[in-house]
Protein backbone atom coordinates (compact mmCIF):
# COMPACT_ATOMS: atom_id res chain seq x y z
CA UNK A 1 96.46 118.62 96.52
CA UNK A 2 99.78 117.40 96.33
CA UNK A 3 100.70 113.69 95.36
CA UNK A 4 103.61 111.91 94.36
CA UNK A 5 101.70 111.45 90.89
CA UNK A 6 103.38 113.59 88.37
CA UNK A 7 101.10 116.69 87.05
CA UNK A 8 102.16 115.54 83.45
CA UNK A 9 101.25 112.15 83.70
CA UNK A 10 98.02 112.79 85.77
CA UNK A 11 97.05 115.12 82.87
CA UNK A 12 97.69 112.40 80.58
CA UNK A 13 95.19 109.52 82.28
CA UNK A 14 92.85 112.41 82.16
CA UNK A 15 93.22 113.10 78.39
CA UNK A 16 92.42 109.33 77.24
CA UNK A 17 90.25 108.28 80.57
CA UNK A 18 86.90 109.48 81.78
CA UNK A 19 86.68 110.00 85.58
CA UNK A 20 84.37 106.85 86.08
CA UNK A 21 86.94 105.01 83.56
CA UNK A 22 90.02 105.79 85.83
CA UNK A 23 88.80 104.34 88.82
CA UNK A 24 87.55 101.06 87.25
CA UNK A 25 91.22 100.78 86.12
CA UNK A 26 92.47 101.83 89.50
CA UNK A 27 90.75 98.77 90.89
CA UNK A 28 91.52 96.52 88.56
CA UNK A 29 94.98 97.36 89.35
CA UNK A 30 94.65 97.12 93.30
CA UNK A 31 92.81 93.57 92.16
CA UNK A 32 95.54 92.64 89.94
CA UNK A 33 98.18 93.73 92.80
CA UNK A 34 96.13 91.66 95.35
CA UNK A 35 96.32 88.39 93.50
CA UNK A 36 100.16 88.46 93.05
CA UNK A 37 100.72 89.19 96.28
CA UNK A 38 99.25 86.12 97.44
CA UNK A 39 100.08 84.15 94.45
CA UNK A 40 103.64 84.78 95.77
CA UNK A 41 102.61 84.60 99.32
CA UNK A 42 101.32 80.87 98.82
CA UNK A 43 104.29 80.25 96.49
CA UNK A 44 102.17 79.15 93.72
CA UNK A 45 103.43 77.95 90.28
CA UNK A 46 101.58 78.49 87.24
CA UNK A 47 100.42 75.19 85.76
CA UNK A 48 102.01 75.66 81.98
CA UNK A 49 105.55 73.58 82.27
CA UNK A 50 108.81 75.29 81.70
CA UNK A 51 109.14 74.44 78.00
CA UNK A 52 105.95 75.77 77.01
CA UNK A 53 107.10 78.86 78.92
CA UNK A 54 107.95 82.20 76.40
């Protein structure tokens, strides 16, 4: 079917990542997308202070 994922790159997740493997890291991505998005939503600040900041 065609995607807007590149066949080279697609080929390369399925080199290094079992089927079952790339859809735990699919959702852990969505998850990961989720929080930030309403981390930013809420305007929340990460509790370390400026100058301990990298």
């Amino acid at each position: 079917p065609e995607t807007h994922a590149p066949d080279d790159l697609y080929q390369t997740l399925q080199a290094h990542f079992s089927e079952e493997e790339q859809v735990k890291l699919t959702m852990v991505i969505v998850a990961i997308n989720g929080w930030n998005r309403i981390q930013v939503g809420f305007r929340a600040v990460h509790p370390i202070a400026q100058h301990h900041a990298a």
